[in-house]
C-alpha atoms as a PDB file:
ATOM      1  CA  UNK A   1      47.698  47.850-114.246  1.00  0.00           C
ATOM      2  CA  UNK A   2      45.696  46.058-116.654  1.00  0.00           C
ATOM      3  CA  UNK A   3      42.840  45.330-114.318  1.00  0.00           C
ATOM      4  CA  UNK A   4      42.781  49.112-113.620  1.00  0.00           C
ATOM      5  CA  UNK A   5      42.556  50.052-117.513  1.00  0.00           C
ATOM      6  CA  UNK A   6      39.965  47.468-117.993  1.00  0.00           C
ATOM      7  CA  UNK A   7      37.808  49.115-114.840  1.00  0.00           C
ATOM      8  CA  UNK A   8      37.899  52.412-116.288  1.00  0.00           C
ATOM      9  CA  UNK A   9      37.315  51.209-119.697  1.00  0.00           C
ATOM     10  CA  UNK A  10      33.827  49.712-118.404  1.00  0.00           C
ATOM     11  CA  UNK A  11      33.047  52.312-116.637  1.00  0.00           C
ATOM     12  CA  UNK A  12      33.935  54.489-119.674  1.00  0.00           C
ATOM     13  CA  UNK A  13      31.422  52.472-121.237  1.00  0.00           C
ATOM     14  CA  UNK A  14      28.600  52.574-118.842  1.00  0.00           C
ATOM     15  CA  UNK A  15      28.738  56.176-118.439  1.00  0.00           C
ATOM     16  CA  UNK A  16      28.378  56.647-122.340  1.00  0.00           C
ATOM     17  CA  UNK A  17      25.399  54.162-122.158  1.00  0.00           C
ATOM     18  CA  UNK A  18      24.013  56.169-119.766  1.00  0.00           C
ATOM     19  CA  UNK A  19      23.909  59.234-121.525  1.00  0.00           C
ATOM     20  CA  UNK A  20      22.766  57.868-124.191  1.00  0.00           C
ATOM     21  CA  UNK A  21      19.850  56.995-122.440  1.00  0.00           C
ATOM     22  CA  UNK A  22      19.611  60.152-120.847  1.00  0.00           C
ATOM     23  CA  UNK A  23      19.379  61.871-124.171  1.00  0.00           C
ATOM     24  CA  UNK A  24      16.484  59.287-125.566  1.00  0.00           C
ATOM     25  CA  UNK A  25      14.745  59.748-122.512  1.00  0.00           C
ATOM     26  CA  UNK A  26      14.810  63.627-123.329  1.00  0.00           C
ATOM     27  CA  UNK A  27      14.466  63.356-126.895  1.00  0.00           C
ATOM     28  CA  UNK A  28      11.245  61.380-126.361  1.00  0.00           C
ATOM     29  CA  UNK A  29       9.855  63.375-124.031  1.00  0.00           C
ATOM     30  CA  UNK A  30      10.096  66.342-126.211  1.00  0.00           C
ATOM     31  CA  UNK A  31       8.200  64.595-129.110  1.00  0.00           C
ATOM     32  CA  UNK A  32       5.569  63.943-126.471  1.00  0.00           C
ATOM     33  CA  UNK A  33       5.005  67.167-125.522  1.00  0.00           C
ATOM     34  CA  UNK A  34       1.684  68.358-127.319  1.00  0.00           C
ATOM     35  CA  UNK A  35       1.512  70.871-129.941  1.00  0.00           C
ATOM     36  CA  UNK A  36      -0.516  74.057-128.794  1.00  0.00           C
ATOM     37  CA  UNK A  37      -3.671  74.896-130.137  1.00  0.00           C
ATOM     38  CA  UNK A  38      -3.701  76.912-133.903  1.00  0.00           C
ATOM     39  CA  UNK A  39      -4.952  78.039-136.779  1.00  0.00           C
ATOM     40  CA  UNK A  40      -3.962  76.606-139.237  1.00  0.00           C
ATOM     41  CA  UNK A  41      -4.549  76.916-143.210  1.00  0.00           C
ATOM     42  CA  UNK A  42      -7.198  74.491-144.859  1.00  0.00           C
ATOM     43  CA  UNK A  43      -7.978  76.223-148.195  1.00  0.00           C
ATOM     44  CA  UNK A  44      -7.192  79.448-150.087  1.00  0.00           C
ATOM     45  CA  UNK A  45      -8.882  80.671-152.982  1.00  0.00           C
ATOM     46  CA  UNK A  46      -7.652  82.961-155.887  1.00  0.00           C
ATOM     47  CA  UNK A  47     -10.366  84.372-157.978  1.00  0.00           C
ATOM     48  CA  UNK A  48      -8.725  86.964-160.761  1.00  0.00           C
ATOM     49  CA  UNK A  49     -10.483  88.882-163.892  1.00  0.00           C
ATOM     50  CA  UNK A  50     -13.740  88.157-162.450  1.00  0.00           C
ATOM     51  CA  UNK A  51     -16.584  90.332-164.583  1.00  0.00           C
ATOM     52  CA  UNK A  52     -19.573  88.716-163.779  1.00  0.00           C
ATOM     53  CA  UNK A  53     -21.347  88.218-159.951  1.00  0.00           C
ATOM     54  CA  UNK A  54     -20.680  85.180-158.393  1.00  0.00           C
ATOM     55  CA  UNK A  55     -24.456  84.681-158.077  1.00  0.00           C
ATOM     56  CA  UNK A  56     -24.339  80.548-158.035  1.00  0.00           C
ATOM     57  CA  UNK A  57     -22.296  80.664-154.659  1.00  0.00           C
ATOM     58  CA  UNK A  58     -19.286  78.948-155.162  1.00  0.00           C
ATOM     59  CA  UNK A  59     -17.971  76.036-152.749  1.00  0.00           C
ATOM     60  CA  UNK A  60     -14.480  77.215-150.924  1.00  0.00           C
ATOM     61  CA  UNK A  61     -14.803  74.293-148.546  1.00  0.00           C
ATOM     62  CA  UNK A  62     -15.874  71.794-147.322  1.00  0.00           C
ATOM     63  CA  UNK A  63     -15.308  70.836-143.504  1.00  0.00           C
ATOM     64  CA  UNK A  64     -15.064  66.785-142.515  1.00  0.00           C
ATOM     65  CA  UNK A  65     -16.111  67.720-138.863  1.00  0.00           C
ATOM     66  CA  UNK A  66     -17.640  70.301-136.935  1.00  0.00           C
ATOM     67  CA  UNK A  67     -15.185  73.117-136.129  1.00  0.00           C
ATOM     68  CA  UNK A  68     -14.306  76.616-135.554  1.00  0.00           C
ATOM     69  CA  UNK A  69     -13.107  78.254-138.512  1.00  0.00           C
ATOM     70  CA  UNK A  70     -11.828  81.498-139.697  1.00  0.00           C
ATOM     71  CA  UNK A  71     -12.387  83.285-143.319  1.00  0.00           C
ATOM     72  CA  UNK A  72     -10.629  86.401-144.038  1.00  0.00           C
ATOM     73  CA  UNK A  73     -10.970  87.608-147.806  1.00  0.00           C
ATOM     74  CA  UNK A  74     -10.121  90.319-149.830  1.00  0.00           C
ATOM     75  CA  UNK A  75     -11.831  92.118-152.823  1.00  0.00           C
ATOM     76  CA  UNK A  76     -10.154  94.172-155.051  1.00  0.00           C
ATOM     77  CA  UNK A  77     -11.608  95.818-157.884  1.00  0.00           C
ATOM     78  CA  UNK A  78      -8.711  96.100-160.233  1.00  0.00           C
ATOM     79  CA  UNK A  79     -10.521  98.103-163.578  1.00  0.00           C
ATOM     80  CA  UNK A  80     -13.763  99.525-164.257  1.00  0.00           C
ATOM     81  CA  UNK A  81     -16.399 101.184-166.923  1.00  0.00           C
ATOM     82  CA  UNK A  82     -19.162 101.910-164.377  1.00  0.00           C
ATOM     83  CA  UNK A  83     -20.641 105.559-164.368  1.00  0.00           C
ATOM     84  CA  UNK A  84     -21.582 107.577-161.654  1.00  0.00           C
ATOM     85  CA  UNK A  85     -25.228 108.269-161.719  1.00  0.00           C
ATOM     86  CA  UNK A  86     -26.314 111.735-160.142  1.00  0.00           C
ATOM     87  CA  UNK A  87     -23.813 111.405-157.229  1.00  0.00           C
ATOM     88  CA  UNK A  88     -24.274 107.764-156.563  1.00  0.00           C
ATOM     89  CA  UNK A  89     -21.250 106.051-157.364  1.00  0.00           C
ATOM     90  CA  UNK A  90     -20.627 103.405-160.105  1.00  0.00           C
ATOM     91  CA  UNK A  91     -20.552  99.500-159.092  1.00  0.00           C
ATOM     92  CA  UNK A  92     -20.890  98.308-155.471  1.00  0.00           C
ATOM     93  CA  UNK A  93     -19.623  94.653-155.338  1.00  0.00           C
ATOM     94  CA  UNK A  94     -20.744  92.666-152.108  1.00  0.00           C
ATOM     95  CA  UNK A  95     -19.262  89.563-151.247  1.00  0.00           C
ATOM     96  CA  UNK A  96     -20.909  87.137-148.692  1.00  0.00           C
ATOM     97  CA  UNK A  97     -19.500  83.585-147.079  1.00  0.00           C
ATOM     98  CA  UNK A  98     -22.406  81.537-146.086  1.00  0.00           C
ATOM     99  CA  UNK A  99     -21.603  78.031-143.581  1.00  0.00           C
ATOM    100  CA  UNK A 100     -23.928  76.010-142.022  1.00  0.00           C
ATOM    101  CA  UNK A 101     -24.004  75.882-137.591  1.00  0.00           C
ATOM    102  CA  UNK A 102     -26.138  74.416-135.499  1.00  0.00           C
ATOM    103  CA  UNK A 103     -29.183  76.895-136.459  1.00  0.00           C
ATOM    104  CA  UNK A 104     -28.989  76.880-140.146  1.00  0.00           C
ATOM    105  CA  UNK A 105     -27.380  78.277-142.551  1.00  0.00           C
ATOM    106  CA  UNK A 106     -25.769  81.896-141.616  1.00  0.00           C
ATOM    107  CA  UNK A 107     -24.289  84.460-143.765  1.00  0.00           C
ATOM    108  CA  UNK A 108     -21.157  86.402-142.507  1.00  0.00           C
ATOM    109  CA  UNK A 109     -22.484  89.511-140.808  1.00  0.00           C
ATOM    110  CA  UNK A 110     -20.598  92.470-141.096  1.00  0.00           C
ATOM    111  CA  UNK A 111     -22.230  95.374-143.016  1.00  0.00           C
ATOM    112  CA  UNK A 112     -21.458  98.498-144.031  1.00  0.00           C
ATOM    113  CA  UNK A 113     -22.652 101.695-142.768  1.00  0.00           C
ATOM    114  CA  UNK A 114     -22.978 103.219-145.962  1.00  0.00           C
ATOM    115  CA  UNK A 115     -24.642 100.427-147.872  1.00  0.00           C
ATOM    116  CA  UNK A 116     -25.738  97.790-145.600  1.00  0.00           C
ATOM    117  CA  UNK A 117     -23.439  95.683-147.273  1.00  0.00           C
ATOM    118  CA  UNK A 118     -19.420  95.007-147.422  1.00  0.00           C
ATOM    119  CA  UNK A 119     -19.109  96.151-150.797  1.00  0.00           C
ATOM    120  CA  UNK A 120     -15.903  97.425-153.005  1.00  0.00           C
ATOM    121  CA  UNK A 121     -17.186 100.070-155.215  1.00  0.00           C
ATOM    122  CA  UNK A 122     -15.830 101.182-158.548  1.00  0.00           C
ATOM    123  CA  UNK A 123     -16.745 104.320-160.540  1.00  0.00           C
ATOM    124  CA  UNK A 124     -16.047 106.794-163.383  1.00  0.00           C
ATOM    125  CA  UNK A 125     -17.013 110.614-163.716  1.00  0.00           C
ATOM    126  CA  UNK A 126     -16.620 112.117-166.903  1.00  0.00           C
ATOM    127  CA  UNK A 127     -13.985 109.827-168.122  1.00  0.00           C
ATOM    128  CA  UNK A 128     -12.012 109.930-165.087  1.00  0.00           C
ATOM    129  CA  UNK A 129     -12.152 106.854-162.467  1.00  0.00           C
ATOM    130  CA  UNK A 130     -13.518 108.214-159.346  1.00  0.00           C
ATOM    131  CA  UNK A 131     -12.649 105.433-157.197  1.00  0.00           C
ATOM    132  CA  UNK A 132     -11.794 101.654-157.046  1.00  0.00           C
ATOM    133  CA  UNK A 133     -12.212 100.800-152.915  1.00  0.00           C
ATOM    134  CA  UNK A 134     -11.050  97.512-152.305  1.00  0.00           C
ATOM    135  CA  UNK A 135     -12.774  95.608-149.125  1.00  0.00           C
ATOM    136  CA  UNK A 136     -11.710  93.150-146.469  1.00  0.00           C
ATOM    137  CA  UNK A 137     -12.993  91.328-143.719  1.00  0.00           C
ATOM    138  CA  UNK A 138     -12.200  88.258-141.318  1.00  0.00           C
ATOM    139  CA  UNK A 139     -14.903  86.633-139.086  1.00  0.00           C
ATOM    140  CA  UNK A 140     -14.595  83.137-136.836  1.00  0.00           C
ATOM    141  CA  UNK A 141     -17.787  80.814-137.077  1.00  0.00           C
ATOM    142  CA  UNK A 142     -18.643  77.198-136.531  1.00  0.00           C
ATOM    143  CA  UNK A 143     -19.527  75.099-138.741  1.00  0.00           C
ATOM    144  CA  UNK A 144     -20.876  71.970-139.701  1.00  0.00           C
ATOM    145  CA  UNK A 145     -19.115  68.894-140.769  1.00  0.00           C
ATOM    146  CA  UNK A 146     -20.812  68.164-144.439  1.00  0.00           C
ATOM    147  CA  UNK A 147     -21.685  71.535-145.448  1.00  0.00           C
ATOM    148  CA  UNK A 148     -20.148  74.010-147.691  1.00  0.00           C
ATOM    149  CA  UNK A 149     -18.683  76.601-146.649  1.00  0.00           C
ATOM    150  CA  UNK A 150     -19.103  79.268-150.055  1.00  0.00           C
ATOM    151  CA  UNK A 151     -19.020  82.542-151.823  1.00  0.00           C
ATOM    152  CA  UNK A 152     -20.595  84.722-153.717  1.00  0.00           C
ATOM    153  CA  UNK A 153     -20.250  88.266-155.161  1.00  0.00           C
ATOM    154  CA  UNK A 154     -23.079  90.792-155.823  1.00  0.00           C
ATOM    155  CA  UNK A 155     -23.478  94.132-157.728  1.00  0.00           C
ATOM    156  CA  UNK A 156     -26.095  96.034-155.930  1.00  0.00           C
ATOM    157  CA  UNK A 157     -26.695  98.533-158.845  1.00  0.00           C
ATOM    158  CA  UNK A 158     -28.768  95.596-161.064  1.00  0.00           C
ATOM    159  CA  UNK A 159     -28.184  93.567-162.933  1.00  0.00           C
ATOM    160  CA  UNK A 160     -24.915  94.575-165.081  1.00  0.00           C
ATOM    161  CA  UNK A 161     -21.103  94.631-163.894  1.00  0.00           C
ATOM    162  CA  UNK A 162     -19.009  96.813-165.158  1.00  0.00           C
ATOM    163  CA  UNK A 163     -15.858  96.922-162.487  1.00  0.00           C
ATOM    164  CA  UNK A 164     -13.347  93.576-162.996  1.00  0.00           C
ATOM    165  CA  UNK A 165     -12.305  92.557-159.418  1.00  0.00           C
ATOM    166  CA  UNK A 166      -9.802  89.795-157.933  1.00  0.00           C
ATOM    167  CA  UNK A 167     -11.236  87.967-154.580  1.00  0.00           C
ATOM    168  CA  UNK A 168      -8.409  86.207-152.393  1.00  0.00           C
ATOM    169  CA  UNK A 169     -10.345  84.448-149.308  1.00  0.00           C
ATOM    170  CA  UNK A 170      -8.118  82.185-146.874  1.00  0.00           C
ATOM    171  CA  UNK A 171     -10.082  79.766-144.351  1.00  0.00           C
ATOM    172  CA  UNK A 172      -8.342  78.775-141.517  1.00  0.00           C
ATOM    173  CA  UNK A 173      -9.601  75.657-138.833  1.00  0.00           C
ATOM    174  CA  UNK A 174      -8.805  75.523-135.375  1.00  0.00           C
ATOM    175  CA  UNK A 175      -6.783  72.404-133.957  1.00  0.00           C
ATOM    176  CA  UNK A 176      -5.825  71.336-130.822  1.00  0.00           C
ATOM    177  CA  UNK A 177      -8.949  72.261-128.987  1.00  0.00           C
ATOM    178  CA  UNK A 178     -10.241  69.392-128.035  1.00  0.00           C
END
């Protein structure tokens, strides 16, 4: 009787070693398995009050290696003074990213079919604000490893601003593709 406890006490034991192994063996090859290409974050950028153009472009990032990247912003005029002129409208604020590929530097290209330009526009007539149009856009580029990727803002009425905006701009990379 003893001998017979002993037997299925080892083979208790070997069968727990076993899975044991079994779930190593599965736990490993789950850590193993590789991640799927993504976007994923590398900088965001929070610009508020602004009341001046951005006319110095300003550096959102930087990349360490070429890549595919992706920049969505958003410009939002929250206040402004500007006057409408004869039926043209107040303030038109333009933002542009510019980056770097492998033909020189490039500015983002999507324009506006009323300006030319992506612009948020502000406005007053006769005391009363006409509008305050906010602007988005997101674009995928490549860009080269050592060169700034950067912003800057615009008024396409001269040389004064009189609408205060916020600009939020996100940049994504693109891993895993390689």
């Amino acid at each position: 009787m003893q001998s017979i406890k002993r037997g299925f006490m080892a083979g208790a034991v070997i069968a727990l070693f076993l899975a044991g192994i079994g779930v190593l063996s599965k736990a490993q090859s789950v850590a193993q398995t590789p991640t799927p290409p993504s976007w994923q974050i590398v900088k965001t950028v929070t610009l508020l009050n602004q009341t001046n153009p951005i006319v110095n472009p300003q550096t959102l990032f930087t990349p360490k290696e070429d890549g595919l990247f992706r920049v969505s912003y958003y410009l939002e005029p929250i206040a402004t003074t500007a006057q409408e002129n004869n039926g043209v409208g107040g303030d038109y604020i333009c933002p542009s990213v510019f980056y770097v590929d492998d033909s020189g530097l490039q500015q983002d290209r999507s324009v506006s079919q009323v300006t030319g330009n992506v612009c948020a526009q502000g406005g007053i007539l006769n005391g009363t604000t006409l509008l305050l149009t906010g602007i988005s856009d997101v674009f995928t580029f490549k860009a080269k490893a050592g060169n700034a990727i950067t912003l800057n803002v615009v008024n396409q009425n001269g040389p004064g601003l009189s609408t205060t905006y916020n600009v939020l701009v996100t940049i994504e990379g693109f891993k895993g593709h390689n």
